[in-house]
Protein backbone atom coordinates (compact mmCIF):
# COMPACT_ATOMS: atom_id res chain seq x y z
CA UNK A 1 48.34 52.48 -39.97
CA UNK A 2 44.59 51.90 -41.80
CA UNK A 3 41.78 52.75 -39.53
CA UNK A 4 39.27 50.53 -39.71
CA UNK A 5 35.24 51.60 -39.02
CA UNK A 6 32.92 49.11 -37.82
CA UNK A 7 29.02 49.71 -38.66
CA UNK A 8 26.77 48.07 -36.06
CA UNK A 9 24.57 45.67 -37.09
CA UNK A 10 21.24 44.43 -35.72
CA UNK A 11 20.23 40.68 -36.30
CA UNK A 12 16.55 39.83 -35.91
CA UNK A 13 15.56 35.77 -36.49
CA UNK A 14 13.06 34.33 -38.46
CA UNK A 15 9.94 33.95 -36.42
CA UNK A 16 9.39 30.47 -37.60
CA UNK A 17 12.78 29.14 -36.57
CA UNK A 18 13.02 31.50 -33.04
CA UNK A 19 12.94 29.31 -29.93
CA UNK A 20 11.94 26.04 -32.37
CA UNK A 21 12.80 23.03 -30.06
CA UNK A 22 13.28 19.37 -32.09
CA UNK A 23 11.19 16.62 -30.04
CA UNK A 24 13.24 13.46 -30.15
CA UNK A 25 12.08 10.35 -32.05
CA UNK A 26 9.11 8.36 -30.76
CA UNK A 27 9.92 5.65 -28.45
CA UNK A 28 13.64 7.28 -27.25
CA UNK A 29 14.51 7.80 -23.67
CA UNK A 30 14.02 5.36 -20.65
CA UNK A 31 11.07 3.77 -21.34
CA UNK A 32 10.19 3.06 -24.84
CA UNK A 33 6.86 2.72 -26.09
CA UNK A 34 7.95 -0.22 -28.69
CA UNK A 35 7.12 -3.72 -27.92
CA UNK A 36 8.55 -6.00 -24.65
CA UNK A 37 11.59 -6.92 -25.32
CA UNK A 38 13.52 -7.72 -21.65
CA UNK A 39 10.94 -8.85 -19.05
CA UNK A 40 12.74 -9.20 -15.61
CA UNK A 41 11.00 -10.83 -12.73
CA UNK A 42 13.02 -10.07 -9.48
CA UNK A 43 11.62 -11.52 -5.67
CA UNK A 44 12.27 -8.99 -2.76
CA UNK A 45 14.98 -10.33 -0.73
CA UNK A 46 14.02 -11.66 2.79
CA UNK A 47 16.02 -13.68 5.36
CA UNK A 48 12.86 -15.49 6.97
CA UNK A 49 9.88 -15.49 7.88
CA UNK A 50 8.37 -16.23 11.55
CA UNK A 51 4.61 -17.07 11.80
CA UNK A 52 3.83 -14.21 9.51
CA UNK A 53 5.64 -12.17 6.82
CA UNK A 54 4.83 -10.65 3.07
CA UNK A 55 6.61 -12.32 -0.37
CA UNK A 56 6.35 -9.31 -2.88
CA UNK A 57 8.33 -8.46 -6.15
CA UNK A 58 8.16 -6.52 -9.15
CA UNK A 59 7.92 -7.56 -13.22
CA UNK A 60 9.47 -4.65 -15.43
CA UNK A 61 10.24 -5.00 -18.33
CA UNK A 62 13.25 -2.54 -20.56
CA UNK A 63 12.61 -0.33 -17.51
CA UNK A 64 8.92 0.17 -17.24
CA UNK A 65 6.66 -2.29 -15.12
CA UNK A 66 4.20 -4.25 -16.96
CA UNK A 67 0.32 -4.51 -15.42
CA UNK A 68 -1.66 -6.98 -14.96
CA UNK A 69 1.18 -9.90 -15.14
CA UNK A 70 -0.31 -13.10 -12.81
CA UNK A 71 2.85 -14.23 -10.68
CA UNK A 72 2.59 -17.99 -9.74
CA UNK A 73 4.22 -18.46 -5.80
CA UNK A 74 5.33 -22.15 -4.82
CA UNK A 75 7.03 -23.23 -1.75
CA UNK A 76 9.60 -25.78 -1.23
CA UNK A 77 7.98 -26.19 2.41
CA UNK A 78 4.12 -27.28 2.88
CA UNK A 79 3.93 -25.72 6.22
CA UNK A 80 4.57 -22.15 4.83
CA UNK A 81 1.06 -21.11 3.38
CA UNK A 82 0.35 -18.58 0.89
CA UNK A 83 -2.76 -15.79 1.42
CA UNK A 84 -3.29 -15.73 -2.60
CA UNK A 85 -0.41 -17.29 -4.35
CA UNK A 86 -1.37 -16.02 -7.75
CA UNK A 87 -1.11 -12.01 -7.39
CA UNK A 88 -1.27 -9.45 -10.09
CA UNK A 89 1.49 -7.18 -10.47
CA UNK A 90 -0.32 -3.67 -10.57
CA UNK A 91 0.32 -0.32 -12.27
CA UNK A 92 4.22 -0.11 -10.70
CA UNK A 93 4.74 -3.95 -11.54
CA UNK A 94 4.77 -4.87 -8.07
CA UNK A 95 3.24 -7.79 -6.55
CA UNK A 96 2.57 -9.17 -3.06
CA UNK A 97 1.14 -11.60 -0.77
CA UNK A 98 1.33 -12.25 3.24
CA UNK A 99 2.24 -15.77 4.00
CA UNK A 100 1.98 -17.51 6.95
CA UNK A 101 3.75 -20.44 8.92
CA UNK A 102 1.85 -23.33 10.51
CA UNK A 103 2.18 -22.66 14.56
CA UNK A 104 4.68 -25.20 16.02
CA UNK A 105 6.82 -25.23 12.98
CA UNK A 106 10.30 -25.26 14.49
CA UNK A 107 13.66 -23.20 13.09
CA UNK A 108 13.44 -24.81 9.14
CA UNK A 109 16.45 -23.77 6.88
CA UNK A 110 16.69 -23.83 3.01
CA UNK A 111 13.14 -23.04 2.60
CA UNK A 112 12.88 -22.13 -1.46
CA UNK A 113 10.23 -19.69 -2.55
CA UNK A 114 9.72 -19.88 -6.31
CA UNK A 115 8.20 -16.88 -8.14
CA UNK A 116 7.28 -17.64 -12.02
CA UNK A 117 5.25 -15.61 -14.69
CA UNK A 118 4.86 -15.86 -18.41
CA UNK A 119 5.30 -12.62 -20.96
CA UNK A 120 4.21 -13.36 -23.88
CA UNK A 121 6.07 -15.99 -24.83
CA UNK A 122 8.42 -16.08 -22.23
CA UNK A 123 8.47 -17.94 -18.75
CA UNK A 124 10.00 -15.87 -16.38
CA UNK A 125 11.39 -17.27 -12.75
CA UNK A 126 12.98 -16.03 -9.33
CA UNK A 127 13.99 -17.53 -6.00
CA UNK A 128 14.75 -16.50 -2.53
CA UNK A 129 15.96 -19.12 0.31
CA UNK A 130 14.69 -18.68 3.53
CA UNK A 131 14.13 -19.75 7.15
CA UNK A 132 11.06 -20.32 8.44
CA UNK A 133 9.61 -20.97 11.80
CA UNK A 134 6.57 -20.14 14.08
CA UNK A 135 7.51 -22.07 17.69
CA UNK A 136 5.49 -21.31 21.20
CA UNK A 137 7.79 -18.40 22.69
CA UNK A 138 5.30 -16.09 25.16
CA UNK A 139 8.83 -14.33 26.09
CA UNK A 140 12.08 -14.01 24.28
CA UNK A 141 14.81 -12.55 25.65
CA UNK A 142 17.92 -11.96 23.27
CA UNK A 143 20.98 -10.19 24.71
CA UNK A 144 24.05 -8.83 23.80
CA UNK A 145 27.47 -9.21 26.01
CA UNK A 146 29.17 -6.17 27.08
CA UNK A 147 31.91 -5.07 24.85
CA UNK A 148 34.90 -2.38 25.45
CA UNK A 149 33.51 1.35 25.79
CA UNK A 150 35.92 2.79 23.28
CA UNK A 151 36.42 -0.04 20.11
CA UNK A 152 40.11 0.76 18.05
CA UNK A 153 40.87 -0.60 14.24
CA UNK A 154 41.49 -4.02 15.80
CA UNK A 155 37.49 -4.08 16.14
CA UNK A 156 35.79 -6.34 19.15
CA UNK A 157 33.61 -9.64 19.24
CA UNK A 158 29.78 -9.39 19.22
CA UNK A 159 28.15 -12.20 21.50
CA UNK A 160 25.18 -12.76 23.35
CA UNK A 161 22.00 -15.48 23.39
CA UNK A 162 18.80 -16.12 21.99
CA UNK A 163 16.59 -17.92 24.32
CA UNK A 164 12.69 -17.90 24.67
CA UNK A 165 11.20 -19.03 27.63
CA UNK A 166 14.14 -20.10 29.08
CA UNK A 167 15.29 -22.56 26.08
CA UNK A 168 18.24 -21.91 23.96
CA UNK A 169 17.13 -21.15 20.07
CA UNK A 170 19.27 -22.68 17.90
CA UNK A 171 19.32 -21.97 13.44
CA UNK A 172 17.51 -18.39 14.77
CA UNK A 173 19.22 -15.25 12.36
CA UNK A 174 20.82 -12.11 14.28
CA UNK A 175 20.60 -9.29 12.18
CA UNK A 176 22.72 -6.40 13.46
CA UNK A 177 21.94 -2.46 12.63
CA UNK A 178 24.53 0.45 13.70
CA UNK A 179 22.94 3.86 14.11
CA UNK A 180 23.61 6.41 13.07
CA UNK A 181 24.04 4.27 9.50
CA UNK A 182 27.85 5.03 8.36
CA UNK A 183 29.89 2.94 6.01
CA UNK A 184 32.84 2.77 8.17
CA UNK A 185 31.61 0.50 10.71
CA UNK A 186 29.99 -2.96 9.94
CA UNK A 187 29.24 -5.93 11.91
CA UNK A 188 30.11 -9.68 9.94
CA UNK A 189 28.40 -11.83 9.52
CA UNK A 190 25.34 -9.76 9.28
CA UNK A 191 22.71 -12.03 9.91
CA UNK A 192 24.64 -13.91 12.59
CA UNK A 193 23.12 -17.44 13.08
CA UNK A 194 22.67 -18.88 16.82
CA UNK A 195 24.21 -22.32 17.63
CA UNK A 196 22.70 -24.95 19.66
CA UNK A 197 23.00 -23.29 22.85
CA UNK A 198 21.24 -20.07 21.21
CA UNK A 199 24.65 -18.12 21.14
CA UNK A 200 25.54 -16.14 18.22
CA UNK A 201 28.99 -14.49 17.43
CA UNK A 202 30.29 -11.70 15.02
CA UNK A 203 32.85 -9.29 14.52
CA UNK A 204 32.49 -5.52 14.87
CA UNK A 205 34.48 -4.50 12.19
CA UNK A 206 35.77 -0.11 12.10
CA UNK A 207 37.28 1.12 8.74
CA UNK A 208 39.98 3.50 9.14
CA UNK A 209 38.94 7.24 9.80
CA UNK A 210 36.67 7.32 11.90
CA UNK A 211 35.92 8.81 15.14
CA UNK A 212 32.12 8.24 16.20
CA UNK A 213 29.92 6.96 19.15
CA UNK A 214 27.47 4.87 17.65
CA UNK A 215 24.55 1.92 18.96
CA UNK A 216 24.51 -1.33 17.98
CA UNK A 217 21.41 -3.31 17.86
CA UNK A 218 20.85 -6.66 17.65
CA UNK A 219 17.35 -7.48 16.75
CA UNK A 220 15.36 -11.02 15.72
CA UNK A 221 12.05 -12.33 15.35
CA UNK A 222 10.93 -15.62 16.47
CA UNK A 223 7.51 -17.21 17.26
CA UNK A 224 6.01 -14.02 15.45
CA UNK A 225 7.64 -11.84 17.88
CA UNK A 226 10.01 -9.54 17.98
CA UNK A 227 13.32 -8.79 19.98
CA UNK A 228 16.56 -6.33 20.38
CA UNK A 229 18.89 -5.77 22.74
CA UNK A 230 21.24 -2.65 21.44
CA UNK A 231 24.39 -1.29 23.14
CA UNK A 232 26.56 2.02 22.66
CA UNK A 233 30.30 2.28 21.89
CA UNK A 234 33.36 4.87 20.51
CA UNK A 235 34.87 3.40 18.07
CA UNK A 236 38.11 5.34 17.25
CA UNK A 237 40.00 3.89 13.98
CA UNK A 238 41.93 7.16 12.63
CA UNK A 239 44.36 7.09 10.21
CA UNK A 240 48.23 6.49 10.88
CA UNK A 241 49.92 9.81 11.49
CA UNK A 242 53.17 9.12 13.89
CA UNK A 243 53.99 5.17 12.79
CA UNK A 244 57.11 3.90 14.78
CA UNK A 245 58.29 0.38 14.91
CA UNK A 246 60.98 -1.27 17.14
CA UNK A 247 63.45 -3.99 17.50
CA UNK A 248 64.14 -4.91 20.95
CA UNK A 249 67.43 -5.35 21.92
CA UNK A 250 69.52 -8.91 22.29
CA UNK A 251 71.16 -9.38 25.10
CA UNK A 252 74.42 -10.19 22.81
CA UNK A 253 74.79 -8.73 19.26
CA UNK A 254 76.20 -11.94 17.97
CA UNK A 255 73.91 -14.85 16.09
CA UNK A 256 75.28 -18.49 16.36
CA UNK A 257 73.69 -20.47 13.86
CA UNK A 258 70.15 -18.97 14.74
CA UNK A 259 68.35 -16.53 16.71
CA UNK A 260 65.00 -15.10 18.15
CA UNK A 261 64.03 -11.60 17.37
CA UNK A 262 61.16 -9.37 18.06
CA UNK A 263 60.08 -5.88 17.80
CA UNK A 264 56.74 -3.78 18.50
CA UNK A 265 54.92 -2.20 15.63
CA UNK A 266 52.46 0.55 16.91
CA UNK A 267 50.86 4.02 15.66
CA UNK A 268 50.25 7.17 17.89
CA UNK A 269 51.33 5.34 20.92
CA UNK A 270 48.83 2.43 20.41
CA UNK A 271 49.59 -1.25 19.11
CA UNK A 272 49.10 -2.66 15.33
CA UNK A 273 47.51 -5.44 15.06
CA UNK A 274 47.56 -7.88 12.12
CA UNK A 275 49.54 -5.51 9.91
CA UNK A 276 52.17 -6.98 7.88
CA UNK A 277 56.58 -6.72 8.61
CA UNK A 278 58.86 -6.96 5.93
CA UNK A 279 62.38 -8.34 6.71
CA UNK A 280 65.53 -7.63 4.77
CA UNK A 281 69.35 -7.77 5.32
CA UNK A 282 72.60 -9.09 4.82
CA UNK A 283 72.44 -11.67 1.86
CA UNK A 284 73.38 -14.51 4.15
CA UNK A 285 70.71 -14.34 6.56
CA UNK A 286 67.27 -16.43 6.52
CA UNK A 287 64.54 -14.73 8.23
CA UNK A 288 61.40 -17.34 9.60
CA UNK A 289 58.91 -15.81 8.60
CA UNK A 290 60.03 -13.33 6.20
CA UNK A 291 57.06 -11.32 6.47
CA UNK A 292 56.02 -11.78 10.36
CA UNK A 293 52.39 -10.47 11.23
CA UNK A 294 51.96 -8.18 14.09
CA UNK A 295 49.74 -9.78 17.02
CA UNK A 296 47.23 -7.89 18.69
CA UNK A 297 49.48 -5.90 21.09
CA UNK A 298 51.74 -5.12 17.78
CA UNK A 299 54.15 -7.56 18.87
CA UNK A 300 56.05 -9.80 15.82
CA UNK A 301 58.49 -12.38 16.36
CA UNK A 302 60.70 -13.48 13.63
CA UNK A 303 63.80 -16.34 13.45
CA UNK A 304 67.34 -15.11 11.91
CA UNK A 305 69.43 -18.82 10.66
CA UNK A 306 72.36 -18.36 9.66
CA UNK A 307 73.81 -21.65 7.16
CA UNK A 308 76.40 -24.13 9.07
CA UNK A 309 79.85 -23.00 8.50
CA UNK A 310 78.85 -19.53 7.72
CA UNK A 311 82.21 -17.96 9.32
CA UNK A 312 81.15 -15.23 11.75
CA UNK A 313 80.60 -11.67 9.65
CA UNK A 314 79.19 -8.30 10.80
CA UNK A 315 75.65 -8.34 9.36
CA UNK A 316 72.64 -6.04 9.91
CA UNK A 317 68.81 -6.99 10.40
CA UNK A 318 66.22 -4.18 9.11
CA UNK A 319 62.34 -4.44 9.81
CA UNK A 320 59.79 -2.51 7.64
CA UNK A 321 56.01 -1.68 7.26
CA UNK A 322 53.91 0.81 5.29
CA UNK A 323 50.75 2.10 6.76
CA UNK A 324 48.20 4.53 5.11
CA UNK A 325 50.81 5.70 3.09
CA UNK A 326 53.61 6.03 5.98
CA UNK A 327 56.63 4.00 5.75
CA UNK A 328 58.66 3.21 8.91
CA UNK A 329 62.08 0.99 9.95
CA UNK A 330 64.21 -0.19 12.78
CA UNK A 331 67.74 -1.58 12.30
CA UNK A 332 70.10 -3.57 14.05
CA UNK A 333 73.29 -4.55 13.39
CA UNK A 334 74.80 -7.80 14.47
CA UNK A 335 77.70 -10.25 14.35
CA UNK A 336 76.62 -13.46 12.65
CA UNK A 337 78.28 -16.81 11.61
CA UNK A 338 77.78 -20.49 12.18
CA UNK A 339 80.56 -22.78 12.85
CA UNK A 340 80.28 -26.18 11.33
CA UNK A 341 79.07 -28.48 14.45
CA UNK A 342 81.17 -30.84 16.12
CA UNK A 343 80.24 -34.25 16.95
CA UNK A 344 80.97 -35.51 20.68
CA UNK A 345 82.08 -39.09 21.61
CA UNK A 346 82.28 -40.82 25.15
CA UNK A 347 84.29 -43.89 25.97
CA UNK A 348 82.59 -46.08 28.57
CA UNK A 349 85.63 -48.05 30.85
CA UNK A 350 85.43 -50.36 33.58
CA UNK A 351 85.99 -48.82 37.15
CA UNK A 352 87.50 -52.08 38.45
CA UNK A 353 90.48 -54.31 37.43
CA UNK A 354 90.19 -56.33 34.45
CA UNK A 355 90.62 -60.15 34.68
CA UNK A 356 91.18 -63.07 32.88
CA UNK A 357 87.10 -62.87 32.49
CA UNK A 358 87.29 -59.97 30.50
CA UNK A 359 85.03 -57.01 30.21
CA UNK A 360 82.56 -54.99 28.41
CA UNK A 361 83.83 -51.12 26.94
CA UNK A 362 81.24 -49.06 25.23
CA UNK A 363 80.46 -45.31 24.28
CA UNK A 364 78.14 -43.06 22.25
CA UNK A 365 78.89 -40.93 19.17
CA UNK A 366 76.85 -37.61 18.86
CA UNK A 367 75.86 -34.40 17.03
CA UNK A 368 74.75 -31.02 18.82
CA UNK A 369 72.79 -34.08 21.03
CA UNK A 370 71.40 -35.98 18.32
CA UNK A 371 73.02 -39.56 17.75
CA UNK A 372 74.94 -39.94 15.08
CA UNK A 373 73.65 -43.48 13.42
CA UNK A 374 75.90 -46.44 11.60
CA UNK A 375 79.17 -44.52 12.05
CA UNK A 376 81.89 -47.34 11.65
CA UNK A 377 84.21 -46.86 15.14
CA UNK A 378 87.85 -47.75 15.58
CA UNK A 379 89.26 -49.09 18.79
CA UNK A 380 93.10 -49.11 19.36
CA UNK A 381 94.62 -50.20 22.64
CA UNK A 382 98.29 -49.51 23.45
CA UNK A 383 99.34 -53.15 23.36
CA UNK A 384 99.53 -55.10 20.53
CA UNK A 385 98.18 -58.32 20.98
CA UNK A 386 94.60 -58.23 20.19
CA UNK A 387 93.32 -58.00 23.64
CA UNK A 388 90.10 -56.00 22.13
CA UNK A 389 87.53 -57.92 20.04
CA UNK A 390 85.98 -56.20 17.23
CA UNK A 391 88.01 -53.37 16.60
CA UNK A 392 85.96 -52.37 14.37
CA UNK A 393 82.41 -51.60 15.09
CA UNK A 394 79.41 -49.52 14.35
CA UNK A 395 76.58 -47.48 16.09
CA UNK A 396 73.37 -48.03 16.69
CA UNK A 397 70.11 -46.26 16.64
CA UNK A 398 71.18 -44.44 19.78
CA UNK A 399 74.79 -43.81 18.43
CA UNK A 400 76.27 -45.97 20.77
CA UNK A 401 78.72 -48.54 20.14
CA UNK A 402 80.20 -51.63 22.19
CA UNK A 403 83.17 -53.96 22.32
CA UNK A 404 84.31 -56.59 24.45
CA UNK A 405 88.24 -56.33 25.62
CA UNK A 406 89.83 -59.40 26.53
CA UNK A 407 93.37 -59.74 28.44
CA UNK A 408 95.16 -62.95 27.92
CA UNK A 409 96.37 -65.21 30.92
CA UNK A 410 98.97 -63.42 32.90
CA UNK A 411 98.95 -59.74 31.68
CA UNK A 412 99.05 -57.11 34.70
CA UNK A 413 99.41 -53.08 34.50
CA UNK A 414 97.47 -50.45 32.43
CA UNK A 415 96.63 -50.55 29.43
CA UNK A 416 95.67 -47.46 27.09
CA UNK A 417 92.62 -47.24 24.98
CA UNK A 418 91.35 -45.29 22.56
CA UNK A 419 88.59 -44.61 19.94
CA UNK A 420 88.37 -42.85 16.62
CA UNK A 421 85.33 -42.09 14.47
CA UNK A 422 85.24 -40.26 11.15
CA UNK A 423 82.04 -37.80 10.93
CA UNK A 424 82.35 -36.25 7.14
CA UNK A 425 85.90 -34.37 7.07
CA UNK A 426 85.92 -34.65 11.08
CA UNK A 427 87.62 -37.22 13.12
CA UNK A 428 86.67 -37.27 17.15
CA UNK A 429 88.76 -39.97 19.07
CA UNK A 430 88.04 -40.37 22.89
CA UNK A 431 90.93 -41.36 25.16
CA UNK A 432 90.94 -43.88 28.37
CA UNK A 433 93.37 -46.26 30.39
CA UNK A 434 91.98 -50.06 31.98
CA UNK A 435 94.09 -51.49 34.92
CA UNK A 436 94.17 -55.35 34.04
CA UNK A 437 95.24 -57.92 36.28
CA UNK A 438 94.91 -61.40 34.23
């Protein structure tokens, strides 16, 4: 084997190239030095304005803000006055004004605020919509309606009432603020808007996983004042971990043509709410729905049909759902069939003796209690000689039919009648006997 003897050797840089740092080309990085290229005029967004408020924006322009740019500020409504509606953006870009709203102005929606400014040769242009409104109110009073102490995933309502000196406000925004500020709760809409009676409703909304007492606070401003009203709640919306769902029992296993079933779909002991079921099972059944949605106590309810001369089969029912990841079922198994439907006919006789007069026979033709329509009817009796007129007839709207029978001049005893209709490949025929006495 070679040896092989390393020397050591000692590497000392040039002093004009030690530590030498590059500086990057003029005008790189976030905001160049070169010409404007991209001028962006953006309004700050507001929701209204009572009696008093600020408009303010900014003009950059490829990132940096541009100096010194006059804004132009136009209202759609005259009774919303601006302090100086020509501002200068300054040495951030930003620009602002107070504005003001002529007192007695009621609740005005759609109010446009236009913002335009010119760069160089471009005209540049923003808008907000607003509400405006500066009414008499010496004391508002806004309040929110108690809700639940402990809110789950199924959320709760948000309601209460803007008034101000004891009249409802109606068209007045409810903005809604949850402290501390997490992402996993939200209130929607957020504003709310009050209707004519000055109620406003929303929805507390939880996202799953989470486990936090928080305060809600309502808050609005009208006739330049402003109000809140702010209540505390737990709101507990953890994630799935034991899911279980259930189909309760029939009180016979067997499905005749169609059935009711229902079942309970719950997590950790506590109901689902408005959380999909999916339905399978044997090929012959129809499920109505097929995907049933749990109510709020995790209850769903769900039809089996079974097709009309379906003969009866064993056949099993299985109900399904998947949440946060955790897939659960219930089964039940069932006999199921439907035997084709038989139709049901009734012969009307006379109670007393028949005479010479004659008499009136009639009856009704039906289908699991629906009448059976323009179904041609056959009436036999057991004597030959024609004592029934119009043998032949045909139902009604109502499914019934009549016929007149009519003994001939000395004909006594009892006579035998009978009637025969064809429904499809079924034939139903209705005995009955007449006592004549012509």
């Amino acid at each position: 084997m070679r040896t092989i003897k390393m020397k050591k050797i000692k590497v000392v840089p040039k002093k004009d190239e030690h530590c030498k740092i590059t500086p990057p080309p003029k005008g790189c990085g976030f905001f160049p030095t070169g010409p404007c290229e991209n001028p962006v005029l953006r309004l700050d967004v507001i929701v209204s304005v009572s009696c008093e408020g600020i408009i303010s924006g900014r003009i950059l322009c490829d990132f940096r803000p541009l100096k010194g740019i006059t804004v132009n500020l136009t209202s759609s409504f005259p009774g919303l006055v601006f302090e100086n509606p020509n501002p200068v953006t300054d040495s951030s870009g930003k620009f602002s004004t107070q504005v003001t709203v002529v007192p007695g102005t009621p609740v005005t929606s759609d109010v446009v605020i236009t913002a335009t400014a010119q760069v160089g040769d471009l005209i540049l242009m923003d808008q907000i919509v607003i509400r405006v409104d500066c009414i008499k109110c010496i004391n508002p009073l806004l309040t929110l309606s108690p809700i639940p102490d402990t809110v789950s995933c199924r959320g709760t309502q948000l309601t209460g009432k803007l008034i101000c000196d004891g009249v409802p406000i109606s068209g007045a925004l409810i903005t809604f603020m949850i402290q501390p500020a997490i992402n996993k709760v939200i209130a929607a809409p957020n504003p709310a808007l009050t209707s004519v009676d000055g109620t406003y409703k929303a929805i507390l909304v939880p996202f799953p996983d989470v486990d936090e007492t928080i305060t809600i606070i309502a808050k609005s401003v009208i006739g330049g004042q402003q109000v809140s009203v702010s209540r505390q709640v737990t709101v507990r919306c953890l994630k799935c971990k034991n899911l279980s769902i259930t189909l309760n029992p029939m009180k016979i296993n067997k499905i005749n043509c169609r059935a009711a079933i229902s079942g309970i779909l719950s997590c950790d002991g506590q109901p689902l709410a408005n959380r999909t079921v999916t339905l399978t099972g044997s090929p012959f059944l129809q499920f109505l729905p097929s995907n049933p949605v749990a109510d709020e106590e995790g209850i769903f309810t769900f039809v089996v049909a079974v097709s009309a001369g379906t003969p009866f089969q064993p056949a099993s029912i299985k109900a399904s759902a998947m949440v946060d990841g955790k897939l659960a079922s219930a089964t039940v198994n069932v006999t199921a069939g439907c035997k084709p439907p038989r139709p049901v006919m009734t012969l009307e006789l006379p109670n007393s003796t028949v005479t010479e007069k004659g008499a009136e026979i009639s009856g009704q033709l039906t289908l699991e209690g629906f009448p059976l329509k323009y179904i041609e009817v056959e009436l036999r009796s057991s004597e030959n000689q024609g004592i029934i007129k119009e043998s032949h007839v045909k139902t009604d709207e109502k499914g019934r039919f009549t016929a007149r029978i009519q003994p001939q001049p000395g004909m006594k005893g009892t006579v035998r009648v009978k009637a025969i209709a064809s429904v499809g490949k079924k034939k139903k025929s209705v005995k009955g006997k007449i006592q004549i006495d012509a």
